[in-house]
Protein backbone atom coordinates (compact mmCIF):
# COMPACT_ATOMS: atom_id res chain seq x y z
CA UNK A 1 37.37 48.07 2.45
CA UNK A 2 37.75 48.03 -1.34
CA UNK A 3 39.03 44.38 -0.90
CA UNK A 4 35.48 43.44 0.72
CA UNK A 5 33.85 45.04 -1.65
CA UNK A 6 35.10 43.63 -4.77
CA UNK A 7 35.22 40.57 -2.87
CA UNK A 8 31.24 40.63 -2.40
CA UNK A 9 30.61 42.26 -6.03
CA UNK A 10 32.95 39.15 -7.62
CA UNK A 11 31.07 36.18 -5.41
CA UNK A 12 27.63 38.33 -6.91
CA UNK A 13 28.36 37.68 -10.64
CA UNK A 14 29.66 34.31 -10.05
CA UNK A 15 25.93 33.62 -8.22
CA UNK A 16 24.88 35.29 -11.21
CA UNK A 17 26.63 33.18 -14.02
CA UNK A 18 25.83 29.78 -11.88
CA UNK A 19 21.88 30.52 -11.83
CA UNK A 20 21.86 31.79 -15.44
CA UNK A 21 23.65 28.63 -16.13
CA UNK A 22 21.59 26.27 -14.41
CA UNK A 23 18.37 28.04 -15.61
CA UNK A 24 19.63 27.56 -19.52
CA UNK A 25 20.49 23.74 -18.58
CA UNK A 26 16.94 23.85 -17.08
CA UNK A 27 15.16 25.01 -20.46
CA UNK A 28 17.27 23.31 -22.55
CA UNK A 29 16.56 19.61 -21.05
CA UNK A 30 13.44 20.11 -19.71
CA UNK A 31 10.11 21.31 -21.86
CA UNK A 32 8.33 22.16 -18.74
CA UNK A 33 9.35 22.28 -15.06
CA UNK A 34 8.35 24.01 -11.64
CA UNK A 35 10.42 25.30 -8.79
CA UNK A 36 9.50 24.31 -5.27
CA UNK A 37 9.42 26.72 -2.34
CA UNK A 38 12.88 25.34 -1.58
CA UNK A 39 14.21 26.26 -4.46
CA UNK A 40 13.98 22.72 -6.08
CA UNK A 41 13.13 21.83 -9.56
CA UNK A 42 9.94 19.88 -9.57
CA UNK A 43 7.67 18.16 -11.82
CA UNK A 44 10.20 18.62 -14.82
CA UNK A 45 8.76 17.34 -17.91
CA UNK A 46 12.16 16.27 -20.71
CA UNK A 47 11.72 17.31 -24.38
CA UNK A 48 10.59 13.83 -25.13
CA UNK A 49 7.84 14.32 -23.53
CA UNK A 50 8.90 12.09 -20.41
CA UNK A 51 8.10 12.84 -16.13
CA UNK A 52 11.30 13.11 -14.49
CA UNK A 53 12.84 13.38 -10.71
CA UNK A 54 10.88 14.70 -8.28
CA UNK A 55 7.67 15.21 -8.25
CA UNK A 56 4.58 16.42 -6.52
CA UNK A 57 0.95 15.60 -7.26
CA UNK A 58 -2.03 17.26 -6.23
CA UNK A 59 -5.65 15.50 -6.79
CA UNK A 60 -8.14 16.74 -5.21
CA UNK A 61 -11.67 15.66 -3.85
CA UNK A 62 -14.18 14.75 -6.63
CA UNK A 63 -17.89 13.36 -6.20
CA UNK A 64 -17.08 12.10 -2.66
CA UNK A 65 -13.75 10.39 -3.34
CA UNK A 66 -11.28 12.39 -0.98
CA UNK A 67 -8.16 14.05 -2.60
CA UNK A 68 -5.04 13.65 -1.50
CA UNK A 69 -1.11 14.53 -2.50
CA UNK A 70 1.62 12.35 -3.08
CA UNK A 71 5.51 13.08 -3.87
CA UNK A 72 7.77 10.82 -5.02
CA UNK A 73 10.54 10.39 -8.40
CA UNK A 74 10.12 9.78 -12.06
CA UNK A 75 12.62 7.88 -13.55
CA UNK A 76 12.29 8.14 -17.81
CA UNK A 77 8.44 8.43 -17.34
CA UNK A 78 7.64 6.13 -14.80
CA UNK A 79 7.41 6.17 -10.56
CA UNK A 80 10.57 4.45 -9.39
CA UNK A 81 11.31 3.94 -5.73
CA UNK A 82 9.69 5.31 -2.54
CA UNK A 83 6.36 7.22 -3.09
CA UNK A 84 4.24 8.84 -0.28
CA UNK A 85 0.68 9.84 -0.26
CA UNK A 86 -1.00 12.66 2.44
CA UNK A 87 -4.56 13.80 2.73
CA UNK A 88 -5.42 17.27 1.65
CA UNK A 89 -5.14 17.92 5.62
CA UNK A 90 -1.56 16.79 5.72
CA UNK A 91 -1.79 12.90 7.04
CA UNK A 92 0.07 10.54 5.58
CA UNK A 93 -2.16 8.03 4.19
CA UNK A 94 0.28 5.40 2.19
CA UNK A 95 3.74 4.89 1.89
CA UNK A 96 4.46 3.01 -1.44
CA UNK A 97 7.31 1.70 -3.41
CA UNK A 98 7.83 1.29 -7.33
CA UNK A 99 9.79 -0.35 -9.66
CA UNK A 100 9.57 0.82 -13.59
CA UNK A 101 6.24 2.31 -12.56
CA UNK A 102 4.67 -0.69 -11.33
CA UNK A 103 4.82 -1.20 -7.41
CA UNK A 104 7.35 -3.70 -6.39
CA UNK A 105 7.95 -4.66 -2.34
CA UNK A 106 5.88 -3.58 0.57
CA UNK A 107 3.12 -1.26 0.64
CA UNK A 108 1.75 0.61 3.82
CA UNK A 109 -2.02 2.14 4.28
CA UNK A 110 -3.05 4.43 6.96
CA UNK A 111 -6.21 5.78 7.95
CA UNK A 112 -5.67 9.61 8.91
CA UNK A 113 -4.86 9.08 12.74
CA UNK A 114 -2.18 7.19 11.98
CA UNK A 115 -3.36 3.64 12.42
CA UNK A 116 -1.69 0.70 10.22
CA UNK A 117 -4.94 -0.86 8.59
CA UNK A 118 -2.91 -2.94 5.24
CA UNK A 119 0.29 -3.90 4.40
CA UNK A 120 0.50 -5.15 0.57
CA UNK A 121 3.27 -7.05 -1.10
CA UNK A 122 4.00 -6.55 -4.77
CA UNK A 123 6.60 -8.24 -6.92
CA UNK A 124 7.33 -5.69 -9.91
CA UNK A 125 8.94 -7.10 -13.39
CA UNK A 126 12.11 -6.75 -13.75
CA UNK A 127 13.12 -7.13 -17.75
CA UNK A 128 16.61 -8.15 -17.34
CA UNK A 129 15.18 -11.70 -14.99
CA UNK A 130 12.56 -12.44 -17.86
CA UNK A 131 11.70 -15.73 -15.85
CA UNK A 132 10.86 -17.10 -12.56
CA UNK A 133 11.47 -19.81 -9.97
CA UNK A 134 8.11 -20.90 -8.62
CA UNK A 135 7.30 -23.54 -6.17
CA UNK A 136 5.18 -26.73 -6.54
CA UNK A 137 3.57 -27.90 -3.87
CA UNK A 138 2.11 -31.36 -3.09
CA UNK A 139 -1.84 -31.58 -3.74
CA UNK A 140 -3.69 -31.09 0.18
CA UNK A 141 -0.57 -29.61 1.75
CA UNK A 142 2.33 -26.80 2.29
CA UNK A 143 5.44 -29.03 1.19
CA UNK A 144 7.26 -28.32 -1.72
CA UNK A 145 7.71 -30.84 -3.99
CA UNK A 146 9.75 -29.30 -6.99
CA UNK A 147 10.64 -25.87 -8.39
CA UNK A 148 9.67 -24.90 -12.17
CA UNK A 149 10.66 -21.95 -14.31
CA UNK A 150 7.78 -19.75 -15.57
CA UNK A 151 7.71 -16.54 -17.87
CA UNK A 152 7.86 -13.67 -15.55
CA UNK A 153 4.78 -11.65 -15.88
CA UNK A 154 5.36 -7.84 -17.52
CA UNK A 155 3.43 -6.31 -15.01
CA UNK A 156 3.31 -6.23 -10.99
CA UNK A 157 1.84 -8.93 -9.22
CA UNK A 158 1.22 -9.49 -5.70
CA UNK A 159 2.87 -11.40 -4.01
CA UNK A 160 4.05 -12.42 -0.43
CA UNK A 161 1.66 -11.91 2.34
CA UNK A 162 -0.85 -9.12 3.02
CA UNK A 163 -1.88 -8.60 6.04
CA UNK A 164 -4.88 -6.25 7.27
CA UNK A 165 -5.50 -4.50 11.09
CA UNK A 166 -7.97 -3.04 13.11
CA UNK A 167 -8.04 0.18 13.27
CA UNK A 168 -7.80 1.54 16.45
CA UNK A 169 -6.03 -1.37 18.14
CA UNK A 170 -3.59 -2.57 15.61
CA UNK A 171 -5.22 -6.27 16.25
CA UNK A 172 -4.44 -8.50 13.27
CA UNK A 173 -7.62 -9.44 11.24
CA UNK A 174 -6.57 -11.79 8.48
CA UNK A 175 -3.96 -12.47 6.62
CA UNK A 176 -3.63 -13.44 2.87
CA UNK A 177 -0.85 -15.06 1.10
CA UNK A 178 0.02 -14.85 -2.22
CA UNK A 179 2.42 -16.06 -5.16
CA UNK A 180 2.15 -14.32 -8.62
CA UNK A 181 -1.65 -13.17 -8.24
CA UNK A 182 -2.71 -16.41 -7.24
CA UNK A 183 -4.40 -16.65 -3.89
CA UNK A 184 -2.33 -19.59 -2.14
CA UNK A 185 -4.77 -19.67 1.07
CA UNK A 186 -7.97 -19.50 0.57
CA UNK A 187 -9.12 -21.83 2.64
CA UNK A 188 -7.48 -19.96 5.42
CA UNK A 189 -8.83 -16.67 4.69
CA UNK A 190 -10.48 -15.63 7.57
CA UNK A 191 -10.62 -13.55 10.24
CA UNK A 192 -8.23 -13.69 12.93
CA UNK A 193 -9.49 -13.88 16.77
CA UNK A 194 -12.92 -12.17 15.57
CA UNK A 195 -15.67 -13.71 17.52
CA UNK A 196 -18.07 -16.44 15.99
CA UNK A 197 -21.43 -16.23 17.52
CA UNK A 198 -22.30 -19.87 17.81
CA UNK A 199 -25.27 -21.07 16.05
CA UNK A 200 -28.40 -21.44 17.51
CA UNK A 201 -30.08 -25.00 18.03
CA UNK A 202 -33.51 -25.24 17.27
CA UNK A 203 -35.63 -25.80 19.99
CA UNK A 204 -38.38 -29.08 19.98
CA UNK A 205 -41.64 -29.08 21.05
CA UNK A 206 -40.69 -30.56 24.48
CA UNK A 207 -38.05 -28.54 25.16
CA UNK A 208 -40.84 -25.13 24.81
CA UNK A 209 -43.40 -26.95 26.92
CA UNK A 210 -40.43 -27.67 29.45
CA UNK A 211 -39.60 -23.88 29.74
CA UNK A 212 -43.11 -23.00 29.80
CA UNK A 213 -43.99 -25.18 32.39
CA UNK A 214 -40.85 -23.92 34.42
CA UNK A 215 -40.35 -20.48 33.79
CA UNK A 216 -39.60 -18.60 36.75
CA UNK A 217 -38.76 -21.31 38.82
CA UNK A 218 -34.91 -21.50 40.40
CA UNK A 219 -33.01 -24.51 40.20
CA UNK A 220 -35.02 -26.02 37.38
CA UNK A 221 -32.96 -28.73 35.63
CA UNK A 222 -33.54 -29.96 32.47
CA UNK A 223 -32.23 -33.43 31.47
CA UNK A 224 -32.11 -35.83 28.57
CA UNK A 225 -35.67 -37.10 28.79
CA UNK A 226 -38.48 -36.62 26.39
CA UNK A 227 -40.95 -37.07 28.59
CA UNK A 228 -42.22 -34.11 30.63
């Protein structure tokens, strides 16, 4: 009995010593911080001032624009990797991905049921590849002709195809390509399958006296005469 209990009272203080030591590692490399309902350390602020590891972000609604959360990790002050974004009700709205804080990869949107409406794609700089291969490609077509080097851009561009959906039934509604923030299709940017109402011709003189003098009358047949 004595055993257990000095067992349980020696396992205490060691608790004891490890949270008292990872609090004072806490306050001394971080100037601000929260703990999550989890116990985790969230939205930790370093002494210089910099976001780091996870975090969690609350914004909420303001003259009409709905709020919304979103949780991802800091990496020395800026978003790096996977972010998500909910609605205040709890729906995830966006699934995101960054690279030294500016998104880099593909981007998801949702509306709050769930449905896939736009899928982005994002090249983000990286500032050990301070160039980039581009293509050429011949004037009027899609063949590439030659490859050049360019100055990689110190921001995120998009590039790679977009794509946007119906909501509802997922049906693909047009499709844009791009390479470094230059629209490569926009001749083709369009909607996909969405029904063109054809244009309407404009009807002659004859053609009104025609279905004047006919209306109501079955079997009627109009033909390529001008004459009435």
């Amino acid at each position: 009995m004595n055993i257990q209990c000095n067992y349980r009272k020696l396992l205490l203080a060691t608790l004891l010593v490890i949270a008292g030591y990872l609090h004072s590692d806490a306050q001394s490399r971080f100037k601000s911080y929260k703990i999550s309902p989890k116990g985790d350390t969230i939205n930790a602020i370093l002494q210089n001032g910099d976001k780091e590891g996870k975090w969690v972000i609350r914004v909420d609604e303001l003259r009409g624009n709905p709020g919304y959360e979103e949780e991802g990790m800091y990496r020395k002050g800026q978003k790096d990797g996977p972010w998500r974004r909910y609605s205040l009700q709890g729906d995830l709205v966006a699934m995101e991905n960054y690279k030294l804080g500016g998104k880099d990869g593909v981007q998801q949107y949702f509306t709050e049921l769930g449905d896939l409406i736009e899928v982005q794609s994002w090249k983000g700089y990286n500032p050990d590849a301070p160039y980039d291969t581009i293509a050429v490609y011949g004037e009027g077509s899609n063949e590439i002709i030659d490859y050049k080097i360019v100055k990689a851009e110190p921001y995120s561009v998009k590039d790679g195809d977009w794509k946007f959906y119906e909501p509802g039934t997922g049906r693909l509604i047009r499709t844009e390509k791009w390479e470094r923030n230059v629209l490569t299709n926009p001749s083709n940017n369009q909607a996909l399958g969405k029904y063109q109402k054809p244009k309407e011709v404009p009807k002659t003189a004859e053609m009104l006296e025609w279905e004047k003098k006919n209306r109501g009358k079955k079997g009627a047949l109009r033909d390529g005469r001008t004459g009435l």
